[in-house]
Protein backbone atom coordinates (compact mmCIF):
# COMPACT_ATOMS: atom_id res chain seq x y z
CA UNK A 1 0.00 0.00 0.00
CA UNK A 2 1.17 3.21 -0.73
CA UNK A 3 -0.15 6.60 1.21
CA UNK A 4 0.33 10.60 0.49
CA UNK A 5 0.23 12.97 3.04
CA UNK A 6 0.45 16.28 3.50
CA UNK A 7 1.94 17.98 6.96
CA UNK A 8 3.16 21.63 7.91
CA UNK A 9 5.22 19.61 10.92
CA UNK A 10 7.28 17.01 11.21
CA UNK A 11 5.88 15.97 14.19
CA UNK A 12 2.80 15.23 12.69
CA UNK A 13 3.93 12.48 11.14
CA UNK A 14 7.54 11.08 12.50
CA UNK A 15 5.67 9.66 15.81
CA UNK A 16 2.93 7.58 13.30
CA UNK A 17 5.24 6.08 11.60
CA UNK A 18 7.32 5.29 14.23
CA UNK A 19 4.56 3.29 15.85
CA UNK A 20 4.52 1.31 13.48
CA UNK A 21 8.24 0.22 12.35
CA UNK A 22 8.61 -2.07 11.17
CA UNK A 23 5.62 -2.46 9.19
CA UNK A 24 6.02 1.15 7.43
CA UNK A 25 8.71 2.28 4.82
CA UNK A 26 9.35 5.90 4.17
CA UNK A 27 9.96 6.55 0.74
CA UNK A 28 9.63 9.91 0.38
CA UNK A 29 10.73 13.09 1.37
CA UNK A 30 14.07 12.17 1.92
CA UNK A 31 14.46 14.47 4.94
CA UNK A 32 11.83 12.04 6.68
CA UNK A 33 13.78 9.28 5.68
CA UNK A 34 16.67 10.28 7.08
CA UNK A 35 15.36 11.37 9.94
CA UNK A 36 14.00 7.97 10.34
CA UNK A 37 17.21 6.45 9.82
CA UNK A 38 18.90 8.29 11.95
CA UNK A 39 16.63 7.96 15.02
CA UNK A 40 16.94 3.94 14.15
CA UNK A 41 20.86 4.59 14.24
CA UNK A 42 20.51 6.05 17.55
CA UNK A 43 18.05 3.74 18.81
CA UNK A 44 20.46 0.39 18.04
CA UNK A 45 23.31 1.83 19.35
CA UNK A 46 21.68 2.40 22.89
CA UNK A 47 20.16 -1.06 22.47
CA UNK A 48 23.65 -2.44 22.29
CA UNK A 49 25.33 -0.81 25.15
CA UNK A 50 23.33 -2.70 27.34
């Protein structure tokens, strides 16, 4: 399935799609994307200090 949004804020969309990793791919914009990615990054790296 494929969806189109539009948002004035980020933050109206990073937290839905971040409920639902990993069932949800961002295509596009690429500034979500990377966001995304980098949050996931972030996220791992915590996860392994532990």
């Amino acid at each position: 399935m494929e969806f189109s949004i539009t948002i004035t804020h980020e933050m109206e969309i990073l937290p839905i799609i971040k409920y639902w990793i990993p069932h949800i791919f961002v295509i596009e914009p690429k500034w979500i994307k990377e966001i995304i990615q980098e949050d996931l990054e972030f996220y791992t790296k915590k996860m392994l200090q532990f």
